[in-house]
N, C-alpha and C. Protein backbone atom coordinates (compact mmCIF):
# COMPACT_ATOMS: atom_id res chain seq x y z
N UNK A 1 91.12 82.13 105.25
CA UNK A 1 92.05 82.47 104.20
C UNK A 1 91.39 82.20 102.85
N UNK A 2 91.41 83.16 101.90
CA UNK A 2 90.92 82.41 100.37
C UNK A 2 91.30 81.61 99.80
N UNK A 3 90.72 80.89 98.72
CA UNK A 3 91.06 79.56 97.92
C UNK A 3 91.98 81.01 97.21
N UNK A 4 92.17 81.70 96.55
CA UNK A 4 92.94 81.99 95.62
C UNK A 4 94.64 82.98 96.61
N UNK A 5 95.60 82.62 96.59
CA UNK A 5 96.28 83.17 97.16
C UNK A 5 97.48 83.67 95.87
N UNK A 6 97.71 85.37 95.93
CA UNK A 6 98.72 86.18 94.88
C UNK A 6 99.96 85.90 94.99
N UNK A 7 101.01 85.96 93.71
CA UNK A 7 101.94 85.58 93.62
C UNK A 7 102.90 86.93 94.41
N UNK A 8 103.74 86.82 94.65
CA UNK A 8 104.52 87.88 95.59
C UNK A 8 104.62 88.76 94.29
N UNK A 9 104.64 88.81 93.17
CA UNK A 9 104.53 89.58 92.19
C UNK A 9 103.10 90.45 92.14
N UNK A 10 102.32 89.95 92.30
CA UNK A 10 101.04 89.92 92.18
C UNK A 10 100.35 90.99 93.48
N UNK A 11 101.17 90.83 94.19
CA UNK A 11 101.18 91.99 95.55
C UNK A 11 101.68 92.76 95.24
N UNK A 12 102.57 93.00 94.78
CA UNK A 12 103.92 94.07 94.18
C UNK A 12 102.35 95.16 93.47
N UNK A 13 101.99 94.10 92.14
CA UNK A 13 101.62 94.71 90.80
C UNK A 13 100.19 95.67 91.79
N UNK A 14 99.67 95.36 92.64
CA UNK A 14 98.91 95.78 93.04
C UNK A 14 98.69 97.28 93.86
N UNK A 15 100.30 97.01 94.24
CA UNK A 15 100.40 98.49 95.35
C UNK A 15 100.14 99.95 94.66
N UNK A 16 99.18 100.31 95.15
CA UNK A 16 98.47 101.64 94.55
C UNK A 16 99.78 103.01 95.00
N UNK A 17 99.33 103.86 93.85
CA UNK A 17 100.62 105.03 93.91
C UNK A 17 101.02 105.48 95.18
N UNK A 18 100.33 105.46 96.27
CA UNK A 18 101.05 105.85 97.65
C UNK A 18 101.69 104.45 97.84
N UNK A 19 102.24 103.68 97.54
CA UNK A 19 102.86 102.75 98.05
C UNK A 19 101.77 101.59 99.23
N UNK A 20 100.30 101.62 99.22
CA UNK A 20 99.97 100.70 100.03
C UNK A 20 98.82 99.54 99.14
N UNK A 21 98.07 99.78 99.84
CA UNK A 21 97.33 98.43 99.38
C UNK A 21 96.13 99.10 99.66
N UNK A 22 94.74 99.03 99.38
CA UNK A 22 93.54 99.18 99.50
C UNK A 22 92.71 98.26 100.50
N UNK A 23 91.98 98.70 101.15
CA UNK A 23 91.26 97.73 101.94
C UNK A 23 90.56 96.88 100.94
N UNK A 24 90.23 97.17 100.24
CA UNK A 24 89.05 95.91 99.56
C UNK A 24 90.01 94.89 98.99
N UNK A 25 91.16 95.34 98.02
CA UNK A 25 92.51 94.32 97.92
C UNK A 25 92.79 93.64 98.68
N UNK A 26 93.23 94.05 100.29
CA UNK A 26 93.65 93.27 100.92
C UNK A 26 92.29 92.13 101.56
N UNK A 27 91.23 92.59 101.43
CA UNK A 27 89.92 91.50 101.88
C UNK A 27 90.30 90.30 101.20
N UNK A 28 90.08 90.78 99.51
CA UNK A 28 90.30 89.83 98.73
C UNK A 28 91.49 88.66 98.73
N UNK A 29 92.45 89.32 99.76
CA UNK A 29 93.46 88.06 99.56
C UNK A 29 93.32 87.42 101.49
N UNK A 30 91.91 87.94 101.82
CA UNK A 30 92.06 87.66 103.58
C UNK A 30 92.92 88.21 104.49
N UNK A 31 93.24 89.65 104.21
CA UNK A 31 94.20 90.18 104.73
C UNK A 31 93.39 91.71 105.82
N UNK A 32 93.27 90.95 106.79
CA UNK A 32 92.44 92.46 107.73
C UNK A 32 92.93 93.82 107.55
N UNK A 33 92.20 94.98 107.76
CA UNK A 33 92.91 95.99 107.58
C UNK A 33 92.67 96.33 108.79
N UNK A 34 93.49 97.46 109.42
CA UNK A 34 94.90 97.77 108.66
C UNK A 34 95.84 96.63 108.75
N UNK A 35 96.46 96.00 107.75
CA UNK A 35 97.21 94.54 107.39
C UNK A 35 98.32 94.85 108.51
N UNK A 36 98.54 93.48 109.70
CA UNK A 36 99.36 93.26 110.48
C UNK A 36 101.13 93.29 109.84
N UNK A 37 101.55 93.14 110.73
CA UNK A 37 103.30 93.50 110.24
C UNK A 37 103.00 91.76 110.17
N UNK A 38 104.34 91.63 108.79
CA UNK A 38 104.55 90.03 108.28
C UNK A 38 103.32 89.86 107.41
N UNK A 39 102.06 90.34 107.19
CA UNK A 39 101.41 89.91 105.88
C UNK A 39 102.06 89.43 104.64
N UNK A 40 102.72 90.01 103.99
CA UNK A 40 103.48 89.76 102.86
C UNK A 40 104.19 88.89 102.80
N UNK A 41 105.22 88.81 104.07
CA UNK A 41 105.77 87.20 104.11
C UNK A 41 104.89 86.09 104.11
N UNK A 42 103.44 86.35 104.97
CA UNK A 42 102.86 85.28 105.21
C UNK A 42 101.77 84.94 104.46
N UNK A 43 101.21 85.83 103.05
CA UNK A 43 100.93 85.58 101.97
C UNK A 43 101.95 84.52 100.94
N UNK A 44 103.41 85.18 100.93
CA UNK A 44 104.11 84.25 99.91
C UNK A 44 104.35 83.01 100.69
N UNK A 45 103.99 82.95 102.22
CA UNK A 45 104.80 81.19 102.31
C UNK A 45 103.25 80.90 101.75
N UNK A 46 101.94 81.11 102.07
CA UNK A 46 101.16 80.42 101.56
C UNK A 46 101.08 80.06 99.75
N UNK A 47 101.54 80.87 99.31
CA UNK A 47 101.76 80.91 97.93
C UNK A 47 102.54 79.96 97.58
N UNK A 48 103.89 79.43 98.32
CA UNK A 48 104.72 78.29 98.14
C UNK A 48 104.19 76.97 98.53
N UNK A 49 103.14 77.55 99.15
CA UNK A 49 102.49 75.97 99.77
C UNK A 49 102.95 75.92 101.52
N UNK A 50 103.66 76.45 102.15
CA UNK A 50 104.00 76.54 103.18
C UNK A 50 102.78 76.69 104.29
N UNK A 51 102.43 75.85 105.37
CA UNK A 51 101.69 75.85 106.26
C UNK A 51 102.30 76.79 107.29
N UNK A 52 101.85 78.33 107.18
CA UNK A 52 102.23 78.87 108.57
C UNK A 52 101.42 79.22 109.27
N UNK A 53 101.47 79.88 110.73
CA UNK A 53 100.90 80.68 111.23
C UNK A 53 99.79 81.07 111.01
N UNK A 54 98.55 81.52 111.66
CA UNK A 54 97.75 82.46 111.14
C UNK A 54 98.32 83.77 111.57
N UNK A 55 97.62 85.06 111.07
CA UNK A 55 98.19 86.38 111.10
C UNK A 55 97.93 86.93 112.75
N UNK A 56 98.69 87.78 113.28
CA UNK A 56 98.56 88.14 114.64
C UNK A 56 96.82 89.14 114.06
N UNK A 57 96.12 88.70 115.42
CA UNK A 57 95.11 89.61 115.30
C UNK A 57 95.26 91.15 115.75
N UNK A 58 95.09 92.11 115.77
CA UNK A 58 95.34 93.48 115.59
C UNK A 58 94.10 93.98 116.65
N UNK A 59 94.54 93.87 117.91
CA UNK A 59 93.05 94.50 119.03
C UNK A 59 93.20 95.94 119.08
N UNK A 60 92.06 97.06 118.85
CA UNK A 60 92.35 97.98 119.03
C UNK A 60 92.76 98.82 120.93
N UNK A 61 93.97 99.56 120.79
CA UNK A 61 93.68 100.02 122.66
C UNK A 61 92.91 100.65 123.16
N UNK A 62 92.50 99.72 124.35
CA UNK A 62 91.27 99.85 124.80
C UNK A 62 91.14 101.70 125.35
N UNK A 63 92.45 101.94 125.36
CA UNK A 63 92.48 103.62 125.68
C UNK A 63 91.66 104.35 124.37
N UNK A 64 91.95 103.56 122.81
CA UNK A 64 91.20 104.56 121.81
C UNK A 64 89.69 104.59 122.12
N UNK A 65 88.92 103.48 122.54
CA UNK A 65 87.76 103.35 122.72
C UNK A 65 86.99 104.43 123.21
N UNK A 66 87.53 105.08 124.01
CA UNK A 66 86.84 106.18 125.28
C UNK A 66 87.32 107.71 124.61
């Protein structure tokens, strides 16, 4: 996770005109792409100081592989 974590504002101010986020944005706040469901919650508890979870990891199916 980075030393610098965005204010839930700060995610907001960021969302590019289609409504998402950029991969290199989301690096910057340690956020894998494509960003798991609950990122945003689990950016602001860190932002409050809240010890949660780490993020579910995202395996691709092994059906896309082939």
């Amino acid at each position: 996770m980075p030393s610098y974590v965005p204010s839930p504002d700060e995610v907001t101010a960021a969302m590019t005109e289609n409504g998402g986020w950029t991969k290199k944005q989301l690096a910057e706040w340690g956020i894998p792409f494509p960003p798991p469901p609950g990122w945003r919650r689990h950016l602001e508890a860190k932002w409050r100081g809240e010890d949660g979870a780490d993020l579910p990891r995202q395996e691709p199916d092994q059906d896309a592989l082939f």
